[in-house]
Protein backbone atom coordinates (compact mmCIF):
# COMPACT_ATOMS: atom_id res chain seq x y z
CA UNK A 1 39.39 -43.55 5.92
CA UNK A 2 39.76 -40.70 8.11
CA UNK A 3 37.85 -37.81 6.88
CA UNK A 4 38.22 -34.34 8.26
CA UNK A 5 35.32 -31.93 7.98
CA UNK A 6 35.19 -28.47 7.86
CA UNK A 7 32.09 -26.97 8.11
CA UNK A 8 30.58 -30.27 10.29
CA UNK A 9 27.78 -28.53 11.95
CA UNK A 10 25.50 -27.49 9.33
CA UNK A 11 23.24 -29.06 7.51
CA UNK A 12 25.19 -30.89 4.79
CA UNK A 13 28.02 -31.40 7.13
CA UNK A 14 26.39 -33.30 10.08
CA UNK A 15 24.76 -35.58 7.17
CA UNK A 16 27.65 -36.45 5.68
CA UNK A 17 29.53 -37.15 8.73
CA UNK A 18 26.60 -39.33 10.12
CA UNK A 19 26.48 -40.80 6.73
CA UNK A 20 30.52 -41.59 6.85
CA UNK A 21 30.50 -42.85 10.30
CA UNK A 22 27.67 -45.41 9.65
CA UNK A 23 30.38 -46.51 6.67
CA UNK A 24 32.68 -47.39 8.85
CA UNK A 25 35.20 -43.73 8.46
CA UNK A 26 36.46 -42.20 11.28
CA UNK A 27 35.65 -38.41 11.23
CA UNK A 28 37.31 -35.60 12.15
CA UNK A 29 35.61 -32.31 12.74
CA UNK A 30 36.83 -28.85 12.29
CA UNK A 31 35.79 -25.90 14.29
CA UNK A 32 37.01 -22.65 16.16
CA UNK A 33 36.53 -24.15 19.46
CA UNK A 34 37.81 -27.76 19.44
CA UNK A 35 38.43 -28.29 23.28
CA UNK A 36 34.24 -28.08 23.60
CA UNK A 37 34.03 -30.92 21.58
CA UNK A 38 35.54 -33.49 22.32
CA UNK A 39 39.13 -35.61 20.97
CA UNK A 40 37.84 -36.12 17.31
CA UNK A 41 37.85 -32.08 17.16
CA UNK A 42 40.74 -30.12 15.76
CA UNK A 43 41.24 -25.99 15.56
CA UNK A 44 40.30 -24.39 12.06
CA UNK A 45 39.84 -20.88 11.45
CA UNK A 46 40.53 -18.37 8.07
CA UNK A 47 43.75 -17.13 10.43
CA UNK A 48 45.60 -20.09 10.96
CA UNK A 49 46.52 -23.67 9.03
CA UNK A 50 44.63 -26.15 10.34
CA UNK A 51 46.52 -29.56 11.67
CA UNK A 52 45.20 -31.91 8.73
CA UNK A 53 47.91 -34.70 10.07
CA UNK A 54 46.91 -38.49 9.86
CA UNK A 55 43.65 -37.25 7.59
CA UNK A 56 43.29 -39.53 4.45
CA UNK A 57 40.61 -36.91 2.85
CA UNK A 58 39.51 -33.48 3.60
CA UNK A 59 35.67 -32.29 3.03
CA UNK A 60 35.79 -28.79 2.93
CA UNK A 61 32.31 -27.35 3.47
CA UNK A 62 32.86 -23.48 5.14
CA UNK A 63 31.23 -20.95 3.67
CA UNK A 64 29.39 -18.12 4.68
CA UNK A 65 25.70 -17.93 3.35
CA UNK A 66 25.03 -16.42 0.64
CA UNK A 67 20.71 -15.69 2.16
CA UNK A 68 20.32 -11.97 2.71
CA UNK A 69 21.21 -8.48 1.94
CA UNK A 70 24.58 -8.39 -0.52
CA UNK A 71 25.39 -5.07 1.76
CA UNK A 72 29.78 -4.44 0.81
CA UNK A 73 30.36 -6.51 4.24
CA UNK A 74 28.11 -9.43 2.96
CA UNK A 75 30.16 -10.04 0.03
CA UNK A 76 32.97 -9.44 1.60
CA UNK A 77 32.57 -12.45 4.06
CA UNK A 78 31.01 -14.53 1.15
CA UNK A 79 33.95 -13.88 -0.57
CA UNK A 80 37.03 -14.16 2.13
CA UNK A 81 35.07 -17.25 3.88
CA UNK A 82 35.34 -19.25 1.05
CA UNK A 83 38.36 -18.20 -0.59
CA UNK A 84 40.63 -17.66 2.62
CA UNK A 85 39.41 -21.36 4.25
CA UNK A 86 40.70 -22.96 1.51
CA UNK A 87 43.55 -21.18 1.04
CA UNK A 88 44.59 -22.15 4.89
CA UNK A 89 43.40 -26.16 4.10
CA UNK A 90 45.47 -26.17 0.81
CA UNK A 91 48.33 -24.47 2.69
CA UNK A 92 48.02 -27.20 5.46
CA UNK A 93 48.59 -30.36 2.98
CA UNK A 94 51.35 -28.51 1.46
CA UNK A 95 52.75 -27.72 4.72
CA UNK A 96 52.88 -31.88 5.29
CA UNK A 97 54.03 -33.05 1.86
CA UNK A 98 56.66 -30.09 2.72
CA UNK A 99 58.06 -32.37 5.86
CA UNK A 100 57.72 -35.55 4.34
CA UNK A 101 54.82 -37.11 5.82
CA UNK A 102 51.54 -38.47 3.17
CA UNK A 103 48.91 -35.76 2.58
CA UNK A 104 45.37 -36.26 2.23
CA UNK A 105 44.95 -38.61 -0.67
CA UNK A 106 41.70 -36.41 -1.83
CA UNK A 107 40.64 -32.74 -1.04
CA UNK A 108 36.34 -32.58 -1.71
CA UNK A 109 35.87 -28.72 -1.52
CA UNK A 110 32.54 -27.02 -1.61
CA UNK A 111 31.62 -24.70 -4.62
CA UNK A 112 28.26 -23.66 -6.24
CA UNK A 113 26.41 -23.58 -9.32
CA UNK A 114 26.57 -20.29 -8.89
CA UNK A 115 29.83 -20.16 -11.36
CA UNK A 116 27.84 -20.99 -14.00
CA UNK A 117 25.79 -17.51 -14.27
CA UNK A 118 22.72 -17.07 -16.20
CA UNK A 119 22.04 -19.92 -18.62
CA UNK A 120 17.89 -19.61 -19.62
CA UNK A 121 16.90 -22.55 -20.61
CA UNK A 122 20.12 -24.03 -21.66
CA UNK A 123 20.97 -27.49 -20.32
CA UNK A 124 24.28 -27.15 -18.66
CA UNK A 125 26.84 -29.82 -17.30
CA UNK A 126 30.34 -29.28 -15.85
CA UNK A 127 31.84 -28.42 -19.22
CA UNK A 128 30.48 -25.17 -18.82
CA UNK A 129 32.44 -21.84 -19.38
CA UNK A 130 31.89 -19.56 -15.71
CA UNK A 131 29.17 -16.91 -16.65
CA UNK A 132 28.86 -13.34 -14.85
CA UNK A 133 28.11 -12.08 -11.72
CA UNK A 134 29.43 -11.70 -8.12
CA UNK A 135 28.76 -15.68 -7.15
CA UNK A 136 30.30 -16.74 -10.55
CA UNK A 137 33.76 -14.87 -9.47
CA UNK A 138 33.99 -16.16 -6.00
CA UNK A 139 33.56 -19.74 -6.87
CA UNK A 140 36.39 -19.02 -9.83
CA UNK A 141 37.99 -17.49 -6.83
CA UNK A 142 37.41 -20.61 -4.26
CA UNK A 143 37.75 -23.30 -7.20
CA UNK A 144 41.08 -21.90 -8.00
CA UNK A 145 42.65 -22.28 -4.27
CA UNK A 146 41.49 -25.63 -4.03
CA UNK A 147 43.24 -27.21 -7.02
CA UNK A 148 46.51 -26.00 -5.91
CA UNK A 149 46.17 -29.06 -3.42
CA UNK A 150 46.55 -30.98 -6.72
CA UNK A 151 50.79 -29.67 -6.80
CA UNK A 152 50.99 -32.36 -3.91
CA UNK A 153 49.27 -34.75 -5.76
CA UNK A 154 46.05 -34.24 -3.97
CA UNK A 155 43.21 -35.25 -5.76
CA UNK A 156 40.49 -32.53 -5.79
CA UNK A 157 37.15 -32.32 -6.85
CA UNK A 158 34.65 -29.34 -6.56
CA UNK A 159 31.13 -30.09 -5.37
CA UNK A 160 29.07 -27.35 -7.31
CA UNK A 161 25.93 -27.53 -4.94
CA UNK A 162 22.78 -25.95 -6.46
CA UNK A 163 19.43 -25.65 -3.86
CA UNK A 164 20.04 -28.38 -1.30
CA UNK A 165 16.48 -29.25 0.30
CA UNK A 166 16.45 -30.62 3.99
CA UNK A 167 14.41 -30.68 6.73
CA UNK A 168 16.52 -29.48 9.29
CA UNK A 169 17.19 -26.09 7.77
CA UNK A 170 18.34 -24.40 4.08
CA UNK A 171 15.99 -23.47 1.70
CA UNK A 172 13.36 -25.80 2.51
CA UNK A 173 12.94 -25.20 5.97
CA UNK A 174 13.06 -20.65 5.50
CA UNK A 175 10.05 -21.44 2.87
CA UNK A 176 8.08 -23.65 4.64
CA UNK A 177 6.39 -21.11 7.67
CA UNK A 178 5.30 -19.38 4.13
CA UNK A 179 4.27 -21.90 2.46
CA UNK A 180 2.04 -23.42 5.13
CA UNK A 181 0.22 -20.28 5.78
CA UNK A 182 -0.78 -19.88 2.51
CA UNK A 183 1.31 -17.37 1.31
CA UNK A 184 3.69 -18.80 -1.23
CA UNK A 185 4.02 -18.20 -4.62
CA UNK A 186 6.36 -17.96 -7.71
CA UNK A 187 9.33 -15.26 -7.93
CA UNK A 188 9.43 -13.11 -10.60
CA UNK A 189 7.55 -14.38 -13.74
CA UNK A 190 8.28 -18.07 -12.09
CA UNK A 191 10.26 -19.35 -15.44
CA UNK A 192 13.72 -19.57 -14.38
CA UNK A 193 14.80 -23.05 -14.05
CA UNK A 194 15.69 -24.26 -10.39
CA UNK A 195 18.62 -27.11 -9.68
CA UNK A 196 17.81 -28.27 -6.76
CA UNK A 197 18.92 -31.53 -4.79
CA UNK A 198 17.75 -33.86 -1.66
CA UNK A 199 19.95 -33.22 1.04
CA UNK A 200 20.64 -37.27 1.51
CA UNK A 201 21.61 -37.25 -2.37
CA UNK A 202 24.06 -34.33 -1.26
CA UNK A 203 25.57 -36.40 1.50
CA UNK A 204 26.00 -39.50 -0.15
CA UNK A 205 27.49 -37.11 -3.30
CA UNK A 206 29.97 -36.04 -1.00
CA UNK A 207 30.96 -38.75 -0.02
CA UNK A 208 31.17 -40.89 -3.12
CA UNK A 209 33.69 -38.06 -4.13
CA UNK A 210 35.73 -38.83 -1.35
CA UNK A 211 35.61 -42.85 -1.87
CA UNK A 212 35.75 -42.74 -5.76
CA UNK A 213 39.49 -42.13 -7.07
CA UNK A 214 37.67 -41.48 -10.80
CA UNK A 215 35.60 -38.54 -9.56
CA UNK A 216 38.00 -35.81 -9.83
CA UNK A 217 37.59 -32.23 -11.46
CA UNK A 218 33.94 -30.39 -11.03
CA UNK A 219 30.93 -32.44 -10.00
CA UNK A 220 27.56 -30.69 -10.38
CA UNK A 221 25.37 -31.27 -6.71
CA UNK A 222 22.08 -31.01 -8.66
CA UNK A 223 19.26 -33.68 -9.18
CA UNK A 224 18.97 -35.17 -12.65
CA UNK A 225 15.47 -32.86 -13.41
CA UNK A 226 15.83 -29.57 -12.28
CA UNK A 227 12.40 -27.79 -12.39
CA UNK A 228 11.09 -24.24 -13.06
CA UNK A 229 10.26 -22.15 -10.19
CA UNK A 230 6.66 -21.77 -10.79
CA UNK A 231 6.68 -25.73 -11.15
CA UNK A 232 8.69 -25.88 -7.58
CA UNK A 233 6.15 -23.87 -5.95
CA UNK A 234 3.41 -25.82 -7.39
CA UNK A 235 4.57 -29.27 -6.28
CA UNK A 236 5.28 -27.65 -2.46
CA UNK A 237 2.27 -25.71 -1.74
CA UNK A 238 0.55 -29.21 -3.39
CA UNK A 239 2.69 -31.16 -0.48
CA UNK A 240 1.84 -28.99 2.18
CA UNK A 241 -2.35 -28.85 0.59
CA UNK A 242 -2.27 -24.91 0.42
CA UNK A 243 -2.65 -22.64 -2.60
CA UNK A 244 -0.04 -20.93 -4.23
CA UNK A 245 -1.40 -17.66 -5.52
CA UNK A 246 0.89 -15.22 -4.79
CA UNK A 247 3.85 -13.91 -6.83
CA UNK A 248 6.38 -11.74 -5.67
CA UNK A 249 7.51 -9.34 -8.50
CA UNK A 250 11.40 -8.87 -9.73
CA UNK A 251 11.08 -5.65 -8.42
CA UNK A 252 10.53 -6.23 -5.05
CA UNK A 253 12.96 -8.66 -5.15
CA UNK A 254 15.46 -6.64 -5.33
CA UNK A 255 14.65 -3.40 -3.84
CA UNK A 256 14.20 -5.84 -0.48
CA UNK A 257 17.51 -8.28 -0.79
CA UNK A 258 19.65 -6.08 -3.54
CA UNK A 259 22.23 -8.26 -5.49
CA UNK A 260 20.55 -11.31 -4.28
CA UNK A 261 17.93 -11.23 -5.99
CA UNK A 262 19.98 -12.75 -9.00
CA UNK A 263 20.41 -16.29 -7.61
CA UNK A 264 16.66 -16.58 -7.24
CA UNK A 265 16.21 -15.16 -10.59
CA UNK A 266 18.22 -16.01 -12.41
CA UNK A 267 17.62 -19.37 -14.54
CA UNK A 268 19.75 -22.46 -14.34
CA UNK A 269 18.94 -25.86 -15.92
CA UNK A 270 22.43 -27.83 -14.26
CA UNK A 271 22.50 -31.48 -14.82
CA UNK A 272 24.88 -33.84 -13.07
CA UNK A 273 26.92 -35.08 -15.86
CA UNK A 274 29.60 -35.78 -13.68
CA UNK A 275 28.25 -37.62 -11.32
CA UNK A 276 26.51 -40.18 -13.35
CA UNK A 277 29.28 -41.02 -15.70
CA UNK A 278 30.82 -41.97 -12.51
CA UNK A 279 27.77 -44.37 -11.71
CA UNK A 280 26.09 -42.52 -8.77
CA UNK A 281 22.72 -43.21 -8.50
CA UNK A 282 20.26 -40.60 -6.83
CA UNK A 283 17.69 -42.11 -4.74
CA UNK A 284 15.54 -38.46 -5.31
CA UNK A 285 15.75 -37.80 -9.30
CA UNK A 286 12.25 -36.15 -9.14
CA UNK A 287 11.00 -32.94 -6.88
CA UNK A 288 7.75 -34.89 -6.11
CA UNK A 289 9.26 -37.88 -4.45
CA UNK A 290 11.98 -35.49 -2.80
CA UNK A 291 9.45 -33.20 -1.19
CA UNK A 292 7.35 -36.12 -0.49
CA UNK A 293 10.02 -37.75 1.63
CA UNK A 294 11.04 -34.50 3.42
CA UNK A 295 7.42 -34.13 4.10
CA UNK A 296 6.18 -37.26 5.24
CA UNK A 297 4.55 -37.11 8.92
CA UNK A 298 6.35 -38.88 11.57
């Protein structure tokens, strides 16, 4: 196939592109500044369609992050990255089913977990009502662009990504300096369930969704065990052979990062019904052998 890529630089991007090439798909990558790049590189931005011509599937990754301060301009760009991308990708197949020629057979489009809210200790698969909050609109939001694709007859599926855990940056790489001096510990009371998932599961999620003409609807990025937070923190700071004594309060939490605070708070047990019904098998089911292989020396 020929897969386009939006968002191919960062960290789940360049893995699933690597991962695609070394499949035997030709990939084309999606950026503002095309002509640096190289012939495989076309022009995307949230002002303009981009030129999705010859592309058999689109992975739609683009997304501001959501780490930091939710100031009125941060959720703003959360918001308008997400939504607006999409809503220039979708307008782009529709704009070549309009003049005759064959869309993209399959549209993969980010989304998060975040739609689901706060859920406690509730297991929770894609069948799922959205819950409340800021990140639970915008994904309705973003979700709701990207099956319009399906009026061509697009095939679409929305990769809800929980806590992705790689090496080369995400989560895993802004706790690490922490962690390794000694300094980590649980947030808030440590209880609320985390969904995480090994960035080479993520990849090789992504692209199964792209390959697999049943997967089709919502499809939950998360590892089969998600883990409490205090449990996470254990199993890292045992990794990395440091202690883990340190808490830091709810409080702090969110006099320092504001309406963040609630998606490290906030509890979410997601399982990846989805995903397995369609056979996929996870090479990193449990956070011990994840963090062990993101860990390992060499």
């Amino acid at each position: 196939m020929k897969i386009g890529i939006t968002g191919v630089t960062g960290l789940i991007g360049r893995r699933v592109a690597a991962l695609a090439r070394e499949r035997g798909h030709e990939v084309i990558g999606f950026t503002r500044n095309p002509e640096r790049r190289g012939p495989e590189w076309r022009r995307f931005s949230t002002e303009e369609m981009p030129d999705v011509t010859g592309c058999d599937a689109i992975l739609n990754l683009v997304g501001e992050s959501v780490i930091g301060l939710w100031s009125r301009g941060k959720r703003r760009a959360i918001r308008d990255s997400r939504v607006q991308a999409t809503r220039r990708i979708v307008e782009a197949i529709r704009a070549v089913s309009g003049v005759g020629k064959k869309p993209p057979r399959v549209l993969v489009n980010a989304s998060g977990i975040g739609i689901y809210g706060e859920m406690g200790d509730q297991v929770t698969d894609e069948g799922a009502r959205r819950g409340n909050g800021f990140l639970a609109e915008v994904c309705e939001a973003w979700e709701g662009e990207a099956l319009r694709a399906r009026e061509t007859g697009t095939r679409v599926a929305l990769l809800r990504t929980g806590v992705v855990l790689g090496r080369e940056g995400g989560a895993l790489a802004a706790m690490l300096p922490v962690f390794r001096l000694g300094l980590g510990g649980k947030l808030g009371n440590g209880r609320q369930w985390v969904s995480w998932i090994h960035i080479e599961d993520e990849a090789a999620l992504a692209l199964a969704a792209l390959e697999d003409e049943t997967i089709d609807g919502p499809v939950n990025g998360t590892a089969p065990n998600p883990v409490r937070n205090v449990d996470f923190t254990r199993a890292l700071a045992g990794r990395l052979g440091r202690p883990a004594f340190f808490s830091v309060p709810a409080f702090a939490l969110r006099a320092a990062v504001g309406g963040f605070a609630a998606e490290l708070l906030e509890s979410r047990r997601i399982v990846p019904a989805a995903a397995e019904k369609a056979g996929f098998a996870f090479r990193f089911p449990e956070i011990e052998g994840a963090l062990a292989d993101l860990l390992k020396k060499g």
